[in-house]
N, C-alpha and C. Protein backbone atom coordinates (compact mmCIF):
# COMPACT_ATOMS: atom_id res chain seq x y z
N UNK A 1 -24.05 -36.55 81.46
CA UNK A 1 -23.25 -37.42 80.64
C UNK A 1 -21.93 -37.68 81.35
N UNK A 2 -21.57 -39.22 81.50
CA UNK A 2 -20.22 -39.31 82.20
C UNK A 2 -19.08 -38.99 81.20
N UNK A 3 -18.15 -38.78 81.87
CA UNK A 3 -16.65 -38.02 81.54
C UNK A 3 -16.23 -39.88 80.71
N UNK A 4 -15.70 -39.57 79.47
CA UNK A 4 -14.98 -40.40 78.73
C UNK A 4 -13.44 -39.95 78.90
N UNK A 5 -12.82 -40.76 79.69
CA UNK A 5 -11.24 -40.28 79.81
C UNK A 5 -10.43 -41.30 78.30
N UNK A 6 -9.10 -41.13 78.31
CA UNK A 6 -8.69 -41.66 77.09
C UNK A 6 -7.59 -42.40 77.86
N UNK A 7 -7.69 -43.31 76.78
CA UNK A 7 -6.19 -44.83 77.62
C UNK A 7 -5.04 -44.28 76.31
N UNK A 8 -3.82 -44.52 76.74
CA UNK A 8 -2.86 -44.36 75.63
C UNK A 8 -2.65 -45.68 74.67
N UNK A 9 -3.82 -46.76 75.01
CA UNK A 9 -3.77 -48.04 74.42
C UNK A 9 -4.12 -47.71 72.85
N UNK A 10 -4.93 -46.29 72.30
CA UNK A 10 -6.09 -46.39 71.56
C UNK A 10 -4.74 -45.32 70.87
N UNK A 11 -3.67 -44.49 71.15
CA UNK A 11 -3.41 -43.57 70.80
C UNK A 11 -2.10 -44.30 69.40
N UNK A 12 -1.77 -43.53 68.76
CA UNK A 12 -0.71 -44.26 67.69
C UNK A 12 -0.06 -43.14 66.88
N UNK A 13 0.86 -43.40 66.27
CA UNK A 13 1.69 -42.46 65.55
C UNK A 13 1.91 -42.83 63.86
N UNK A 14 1.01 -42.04 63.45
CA UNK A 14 1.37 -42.43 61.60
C UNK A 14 1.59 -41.72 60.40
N UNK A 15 1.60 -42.28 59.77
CA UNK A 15 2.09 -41.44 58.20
C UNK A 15 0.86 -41.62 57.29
N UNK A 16 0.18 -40.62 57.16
CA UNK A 16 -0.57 -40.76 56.47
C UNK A 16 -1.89 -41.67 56.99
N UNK A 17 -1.79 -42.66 56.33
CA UNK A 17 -2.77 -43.57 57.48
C UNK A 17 -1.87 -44.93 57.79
N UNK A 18 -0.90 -45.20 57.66
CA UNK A 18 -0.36 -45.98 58.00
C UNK A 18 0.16 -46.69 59.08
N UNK A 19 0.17 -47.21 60.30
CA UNK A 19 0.93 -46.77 61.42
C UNK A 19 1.74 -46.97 61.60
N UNK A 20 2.78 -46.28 62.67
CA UNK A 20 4.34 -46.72 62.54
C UNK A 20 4.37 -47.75 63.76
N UNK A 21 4.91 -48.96 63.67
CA UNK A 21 5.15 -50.21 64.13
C UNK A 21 6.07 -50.17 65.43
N UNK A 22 5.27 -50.38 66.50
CA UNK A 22 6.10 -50.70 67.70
C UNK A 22 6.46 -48.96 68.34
N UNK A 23 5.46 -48.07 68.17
CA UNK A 23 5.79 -47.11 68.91
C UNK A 23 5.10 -47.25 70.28
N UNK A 24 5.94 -47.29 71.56
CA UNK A 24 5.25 -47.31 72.75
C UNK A 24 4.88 -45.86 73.52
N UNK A 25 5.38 -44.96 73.10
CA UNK A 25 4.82 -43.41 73.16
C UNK A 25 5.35 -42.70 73.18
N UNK A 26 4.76 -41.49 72.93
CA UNK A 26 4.36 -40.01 72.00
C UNK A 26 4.15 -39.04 72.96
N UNK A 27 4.93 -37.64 73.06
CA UNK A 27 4.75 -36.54 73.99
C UNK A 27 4.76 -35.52 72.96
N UNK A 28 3.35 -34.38 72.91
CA UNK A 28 3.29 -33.18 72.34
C UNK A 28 3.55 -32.23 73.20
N UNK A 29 4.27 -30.92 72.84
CA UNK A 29 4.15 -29.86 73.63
C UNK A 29 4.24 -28.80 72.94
N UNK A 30 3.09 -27.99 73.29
CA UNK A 30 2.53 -26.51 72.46
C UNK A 30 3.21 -25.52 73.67
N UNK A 31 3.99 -24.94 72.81
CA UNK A 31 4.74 -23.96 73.65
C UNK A 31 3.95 -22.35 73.10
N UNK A 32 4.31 -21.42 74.21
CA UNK A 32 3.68 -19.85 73.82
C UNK A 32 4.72 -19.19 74.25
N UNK A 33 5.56 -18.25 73.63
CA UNK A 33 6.34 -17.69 74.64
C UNK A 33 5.83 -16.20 74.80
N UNK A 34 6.22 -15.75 76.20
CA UNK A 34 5.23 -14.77 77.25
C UNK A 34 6.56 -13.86 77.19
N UNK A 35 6.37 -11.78 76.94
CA UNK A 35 7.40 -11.24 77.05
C UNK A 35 7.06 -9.88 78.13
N UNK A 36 7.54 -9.91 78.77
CA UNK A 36 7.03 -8.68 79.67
C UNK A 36 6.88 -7.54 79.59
N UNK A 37 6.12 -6.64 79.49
CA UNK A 37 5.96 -5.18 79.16
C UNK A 37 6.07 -4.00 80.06
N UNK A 38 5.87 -4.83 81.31
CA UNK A 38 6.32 -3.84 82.87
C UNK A 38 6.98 -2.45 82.22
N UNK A 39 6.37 -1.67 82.78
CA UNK A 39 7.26 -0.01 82.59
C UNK A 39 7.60 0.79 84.06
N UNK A 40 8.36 1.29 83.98
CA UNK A 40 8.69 2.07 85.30
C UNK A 40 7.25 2.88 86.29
N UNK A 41 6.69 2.43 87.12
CA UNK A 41 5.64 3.38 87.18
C UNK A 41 4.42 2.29 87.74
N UNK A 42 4.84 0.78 86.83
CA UNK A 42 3.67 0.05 86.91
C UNK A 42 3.39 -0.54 88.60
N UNK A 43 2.31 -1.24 89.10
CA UNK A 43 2.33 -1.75 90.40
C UNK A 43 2.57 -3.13 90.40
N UNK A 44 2.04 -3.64 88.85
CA UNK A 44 1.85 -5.24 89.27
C UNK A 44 2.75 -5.14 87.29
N UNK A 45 3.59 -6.69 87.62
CA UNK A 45 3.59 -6.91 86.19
C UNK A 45 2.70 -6.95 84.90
N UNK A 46 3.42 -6.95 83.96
CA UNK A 46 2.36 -6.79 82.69
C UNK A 46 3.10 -7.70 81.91
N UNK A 47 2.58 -9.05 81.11
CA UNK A 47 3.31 -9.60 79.82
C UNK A 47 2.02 -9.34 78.89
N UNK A 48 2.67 -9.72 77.66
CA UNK A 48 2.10 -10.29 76.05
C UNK A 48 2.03 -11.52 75.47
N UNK A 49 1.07 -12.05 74.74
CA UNK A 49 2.21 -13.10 73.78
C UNK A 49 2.68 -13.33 72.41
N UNK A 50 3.91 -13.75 72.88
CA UNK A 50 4.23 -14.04 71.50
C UNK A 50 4.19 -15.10 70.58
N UNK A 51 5.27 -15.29 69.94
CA UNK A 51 5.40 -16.64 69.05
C UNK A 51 5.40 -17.95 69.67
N UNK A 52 4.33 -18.91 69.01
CA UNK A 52 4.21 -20.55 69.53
C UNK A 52 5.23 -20.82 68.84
N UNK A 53 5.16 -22.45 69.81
CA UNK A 53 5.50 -23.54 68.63
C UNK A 53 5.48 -24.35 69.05
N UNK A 54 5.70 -25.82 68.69
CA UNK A 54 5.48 -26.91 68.52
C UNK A 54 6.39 -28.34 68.53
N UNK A 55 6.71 -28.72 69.95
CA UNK A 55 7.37 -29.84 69.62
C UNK A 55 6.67 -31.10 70.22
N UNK A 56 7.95 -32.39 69.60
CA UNK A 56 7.09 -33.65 70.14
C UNK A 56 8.24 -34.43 70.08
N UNK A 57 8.39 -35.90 70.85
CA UNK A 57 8.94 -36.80 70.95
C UNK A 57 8.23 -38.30 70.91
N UNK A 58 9.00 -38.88 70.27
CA UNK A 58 8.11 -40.55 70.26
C UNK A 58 9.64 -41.66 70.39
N UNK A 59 9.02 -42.21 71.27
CA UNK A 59 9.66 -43.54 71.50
C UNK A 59 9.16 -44.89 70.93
N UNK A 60 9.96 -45.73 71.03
CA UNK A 60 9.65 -47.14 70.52
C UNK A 60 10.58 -48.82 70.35
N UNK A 61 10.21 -49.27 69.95
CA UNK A 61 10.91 -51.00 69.58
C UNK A 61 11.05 -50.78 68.13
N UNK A 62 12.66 -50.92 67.87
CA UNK A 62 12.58 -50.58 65.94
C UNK A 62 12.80 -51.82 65.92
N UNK A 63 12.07 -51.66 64.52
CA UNK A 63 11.26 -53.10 63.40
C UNK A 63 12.42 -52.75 62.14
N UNK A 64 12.86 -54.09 62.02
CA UNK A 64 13.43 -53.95 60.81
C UNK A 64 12.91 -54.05 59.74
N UNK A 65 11.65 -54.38 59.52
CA UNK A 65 10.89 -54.12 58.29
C UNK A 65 9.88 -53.51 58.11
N UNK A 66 9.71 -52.52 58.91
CA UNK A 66 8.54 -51.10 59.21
C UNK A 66 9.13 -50.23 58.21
N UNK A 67 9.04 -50.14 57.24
CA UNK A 67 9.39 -49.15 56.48
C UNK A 67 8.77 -47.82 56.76
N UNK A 68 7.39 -47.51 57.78
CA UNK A 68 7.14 -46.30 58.70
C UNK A 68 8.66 -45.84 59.22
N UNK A 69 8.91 -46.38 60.10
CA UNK A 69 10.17 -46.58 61.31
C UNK A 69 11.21 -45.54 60.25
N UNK A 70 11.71 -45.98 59.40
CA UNK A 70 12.95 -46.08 58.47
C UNK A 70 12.34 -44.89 57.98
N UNK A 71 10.99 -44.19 57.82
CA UNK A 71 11.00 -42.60 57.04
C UNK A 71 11.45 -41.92 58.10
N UNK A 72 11.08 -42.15 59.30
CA UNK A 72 11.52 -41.43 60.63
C UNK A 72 13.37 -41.13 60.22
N UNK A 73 13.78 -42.45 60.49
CA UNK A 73 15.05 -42.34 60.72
C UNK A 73 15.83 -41.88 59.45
N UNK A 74 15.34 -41.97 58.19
CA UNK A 74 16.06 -41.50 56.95
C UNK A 74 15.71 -39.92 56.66
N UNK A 75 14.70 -39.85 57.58
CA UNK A 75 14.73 -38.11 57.72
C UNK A 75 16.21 -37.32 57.99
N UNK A 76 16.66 -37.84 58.97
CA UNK A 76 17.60 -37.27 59.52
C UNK A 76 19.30 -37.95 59.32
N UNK A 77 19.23 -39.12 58.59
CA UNK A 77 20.21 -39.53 58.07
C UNK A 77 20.63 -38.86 56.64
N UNK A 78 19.97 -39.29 55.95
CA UNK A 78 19.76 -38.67 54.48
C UNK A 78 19.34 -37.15 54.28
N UNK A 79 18.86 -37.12 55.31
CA UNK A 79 17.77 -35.34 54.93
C UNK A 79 16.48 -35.58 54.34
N UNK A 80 16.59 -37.02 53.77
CA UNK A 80 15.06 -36.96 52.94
C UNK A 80 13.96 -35.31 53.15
N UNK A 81 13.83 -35.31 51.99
CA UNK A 81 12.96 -34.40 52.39
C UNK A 81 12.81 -32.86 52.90
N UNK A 82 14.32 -32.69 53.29
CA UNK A 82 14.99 -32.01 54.24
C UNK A 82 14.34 -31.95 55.82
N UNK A 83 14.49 -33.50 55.89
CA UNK A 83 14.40 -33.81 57.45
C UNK A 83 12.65 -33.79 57.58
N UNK A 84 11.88 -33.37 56.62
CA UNK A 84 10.48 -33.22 57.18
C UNK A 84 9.79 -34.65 57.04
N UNK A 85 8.91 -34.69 57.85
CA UNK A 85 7.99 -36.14 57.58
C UNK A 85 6.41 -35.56 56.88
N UNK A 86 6.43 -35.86 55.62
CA UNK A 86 4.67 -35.40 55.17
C UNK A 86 3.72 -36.55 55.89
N UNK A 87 2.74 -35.66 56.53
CA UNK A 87 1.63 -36.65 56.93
C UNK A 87 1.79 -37.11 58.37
N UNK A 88 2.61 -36.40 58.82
CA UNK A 88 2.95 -37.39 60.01
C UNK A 88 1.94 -36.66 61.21
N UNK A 89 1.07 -37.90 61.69
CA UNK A 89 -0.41 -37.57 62.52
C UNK A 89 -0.28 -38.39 64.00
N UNK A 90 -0.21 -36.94 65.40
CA UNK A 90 0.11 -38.03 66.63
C UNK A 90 -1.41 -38.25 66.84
N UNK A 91 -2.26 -39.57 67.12
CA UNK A 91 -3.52 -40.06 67.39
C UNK A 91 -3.53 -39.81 68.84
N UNK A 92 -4.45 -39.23 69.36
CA UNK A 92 -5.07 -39.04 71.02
C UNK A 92 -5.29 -40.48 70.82
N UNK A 93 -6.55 -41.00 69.81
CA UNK A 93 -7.45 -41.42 69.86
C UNK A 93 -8.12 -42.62 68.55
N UNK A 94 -7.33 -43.58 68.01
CA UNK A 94 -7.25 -43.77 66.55
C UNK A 94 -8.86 -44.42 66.45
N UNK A 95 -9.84 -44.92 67.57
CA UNK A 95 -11.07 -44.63 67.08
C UNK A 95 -12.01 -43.73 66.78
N UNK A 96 -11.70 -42.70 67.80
CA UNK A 96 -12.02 -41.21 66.96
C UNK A 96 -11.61 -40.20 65.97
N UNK A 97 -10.64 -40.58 65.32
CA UNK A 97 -9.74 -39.63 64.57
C UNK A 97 -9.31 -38.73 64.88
N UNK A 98 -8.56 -38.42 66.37
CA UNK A 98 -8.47 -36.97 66.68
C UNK A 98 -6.78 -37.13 67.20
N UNK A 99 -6.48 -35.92 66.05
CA UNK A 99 -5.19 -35.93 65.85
C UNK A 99 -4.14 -34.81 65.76
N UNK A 100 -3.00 -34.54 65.76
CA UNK A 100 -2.34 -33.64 65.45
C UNK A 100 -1.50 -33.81 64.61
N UNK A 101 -1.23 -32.41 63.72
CA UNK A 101 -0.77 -33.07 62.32
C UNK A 101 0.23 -31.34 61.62
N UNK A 102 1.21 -31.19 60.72
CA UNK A 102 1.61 -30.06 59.84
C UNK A 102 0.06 -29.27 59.44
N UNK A 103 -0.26 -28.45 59.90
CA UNK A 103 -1.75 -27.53 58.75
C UNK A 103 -1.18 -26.80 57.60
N UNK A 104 -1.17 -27.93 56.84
CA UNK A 104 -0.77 -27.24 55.43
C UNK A 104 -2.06 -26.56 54.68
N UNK A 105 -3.00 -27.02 55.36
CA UNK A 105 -4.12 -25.71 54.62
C UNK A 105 -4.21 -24.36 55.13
N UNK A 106 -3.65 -24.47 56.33
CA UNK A 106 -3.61 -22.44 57.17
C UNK A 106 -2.51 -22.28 56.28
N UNK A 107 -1.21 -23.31 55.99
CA UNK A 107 0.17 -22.52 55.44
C UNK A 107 1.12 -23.69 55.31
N UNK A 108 1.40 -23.11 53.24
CA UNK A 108 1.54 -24.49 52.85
C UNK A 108 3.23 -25.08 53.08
N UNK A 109 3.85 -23.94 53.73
CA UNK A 109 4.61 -24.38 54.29
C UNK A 109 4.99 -25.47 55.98
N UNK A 110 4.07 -25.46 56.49
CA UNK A 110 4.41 -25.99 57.39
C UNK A 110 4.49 -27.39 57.26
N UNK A 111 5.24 -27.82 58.29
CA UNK A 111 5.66 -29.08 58.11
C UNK A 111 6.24 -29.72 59.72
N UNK A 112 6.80 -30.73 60.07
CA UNK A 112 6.94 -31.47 60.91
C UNK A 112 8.16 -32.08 60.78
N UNK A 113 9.34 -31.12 61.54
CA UNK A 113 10.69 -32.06 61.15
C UNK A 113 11.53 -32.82 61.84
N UNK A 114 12.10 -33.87 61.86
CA UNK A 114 12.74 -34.50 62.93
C UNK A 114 14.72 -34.13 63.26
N UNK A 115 13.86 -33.66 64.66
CA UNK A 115 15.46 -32.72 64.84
C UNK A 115 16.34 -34.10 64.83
N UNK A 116 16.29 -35.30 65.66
CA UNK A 116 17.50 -36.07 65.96
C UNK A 116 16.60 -37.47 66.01
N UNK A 117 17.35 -38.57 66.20
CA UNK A 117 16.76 -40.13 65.84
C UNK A 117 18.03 -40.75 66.47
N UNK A 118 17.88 -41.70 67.43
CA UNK A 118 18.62 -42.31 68.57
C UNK A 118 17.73 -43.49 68.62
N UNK A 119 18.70 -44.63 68.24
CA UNK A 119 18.73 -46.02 69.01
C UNK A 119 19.66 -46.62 69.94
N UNK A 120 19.11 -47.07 70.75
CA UNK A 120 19.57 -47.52 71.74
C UNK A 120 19.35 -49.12 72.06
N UNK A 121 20.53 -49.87 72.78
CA UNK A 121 20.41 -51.29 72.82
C UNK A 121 21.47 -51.56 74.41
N UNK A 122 20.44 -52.80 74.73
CA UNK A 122 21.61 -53.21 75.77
C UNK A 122 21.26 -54.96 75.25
N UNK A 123 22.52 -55.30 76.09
CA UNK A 123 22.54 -56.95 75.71
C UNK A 123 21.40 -57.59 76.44
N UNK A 124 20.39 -57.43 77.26
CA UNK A 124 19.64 -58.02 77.55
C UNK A 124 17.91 -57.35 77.20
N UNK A 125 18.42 -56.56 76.37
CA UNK A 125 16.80 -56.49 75.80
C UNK A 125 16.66 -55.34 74.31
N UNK A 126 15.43 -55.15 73.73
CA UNK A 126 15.61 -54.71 72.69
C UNK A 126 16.12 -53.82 72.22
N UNK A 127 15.86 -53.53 70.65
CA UNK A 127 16.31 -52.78 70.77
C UNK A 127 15.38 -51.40 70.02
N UNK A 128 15.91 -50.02 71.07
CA UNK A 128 14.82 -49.14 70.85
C UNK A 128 14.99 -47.99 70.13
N UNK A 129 14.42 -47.03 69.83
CA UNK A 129 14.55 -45.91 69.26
C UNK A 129 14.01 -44.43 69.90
N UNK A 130 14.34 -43.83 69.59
CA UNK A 130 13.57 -42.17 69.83
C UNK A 130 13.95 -41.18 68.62
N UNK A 131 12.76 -40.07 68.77
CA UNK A 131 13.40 -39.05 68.11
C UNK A 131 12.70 -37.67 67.94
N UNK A 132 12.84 -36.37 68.04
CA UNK A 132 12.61 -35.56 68.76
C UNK A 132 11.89 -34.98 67.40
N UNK A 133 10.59 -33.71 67.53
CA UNK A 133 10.45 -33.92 66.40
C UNK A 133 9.77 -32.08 66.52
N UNK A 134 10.46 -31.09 65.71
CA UNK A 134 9.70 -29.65 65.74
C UNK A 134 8.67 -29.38 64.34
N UNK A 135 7.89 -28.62 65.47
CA UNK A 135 6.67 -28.54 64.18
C UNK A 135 7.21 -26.74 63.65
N UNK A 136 7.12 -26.63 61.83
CA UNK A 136 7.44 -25.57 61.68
C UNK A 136 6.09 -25.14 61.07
N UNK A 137 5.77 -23.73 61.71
CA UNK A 137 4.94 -22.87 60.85
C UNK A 137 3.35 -23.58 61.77
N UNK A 138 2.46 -23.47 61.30
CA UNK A 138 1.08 -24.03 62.22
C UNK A 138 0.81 -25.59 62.32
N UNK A 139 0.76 -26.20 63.55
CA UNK A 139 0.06 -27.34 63.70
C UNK A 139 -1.19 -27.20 64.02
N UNK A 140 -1.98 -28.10 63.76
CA UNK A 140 -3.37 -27.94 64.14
C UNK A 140 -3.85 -29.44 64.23
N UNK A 141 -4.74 -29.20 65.34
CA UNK A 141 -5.70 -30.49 66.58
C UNK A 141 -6.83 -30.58 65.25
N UNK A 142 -7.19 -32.24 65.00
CA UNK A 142 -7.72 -32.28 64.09
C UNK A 142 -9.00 -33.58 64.91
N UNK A 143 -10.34 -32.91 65.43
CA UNK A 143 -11.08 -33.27 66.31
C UNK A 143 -12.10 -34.55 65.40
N UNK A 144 -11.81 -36.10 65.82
CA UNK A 144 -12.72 -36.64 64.77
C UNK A 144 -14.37 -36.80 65.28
């Protein structure tokens, strides 16, 4: 069976099922952090691991009438919510459904919050956005 690679054409960023308008892309990163256990005596190092976690960033062209766009950014203006986005799903793949998302069924606390939200403009072209985004408590890869 040949290897199906993935284009970032197919990939998208949404709420729920909605999508958010004019995002040109999305970076996840699953962090582990590693602590060393080396003892006096040993020959070769020794680590463990410890606590994950979970961040992400998305860029884009803000829409003034994406009301997606505006939960992003009223996260962190307002607090809505206290900064969390419910539902918020990064797509590998939006014809396969395979996604990453808060796992509020491992723990119904977790959630997905947006640390900071930055637009940016110059006089000769649009104008854009970013905004950085930590996952609290378990995310989980949701394979369609």
């Amino acid at each position: 069976m040949a290897d199906t690679s993935l284009t970032g054409q197919n990939g998208a960023l949404k709420i729920s099922s909605t999508t958010i308008a004019y995002v040109t892309d999305w970076e996840v990163t699953f962090n582990q952090a590693t602590y060393e256990i080396s003892a006096l005596g040993d020959s070769v190092r020794s680590f463990t691991i410890g606590i994950r976690d979970f961040e992400a960033s998305v860029t884009g062209i803000v829409s003034s009438s994406d009301a997606s766009q505006s939960t992003l950014r009223q996260a962190v203006i307002s607090g809505t919510n206290n900064g969390a986005v419910d539902n918020l799903r990064f797509y590998d793949d939006v014809d396969n459904a395979t996604y990453y998302h808060a796992d509020t069924a491992t723990n119904a606390d977790a959630e997905l919050l947006i640390e900071n939200y930055v637009e940016t403009a110059n006089f000769d072209g649009t104008i854009g956005f970013s905004c950085s985004i930590r996952g609290s408590h378990q995310v989980a890869l949701v394979e369609g």
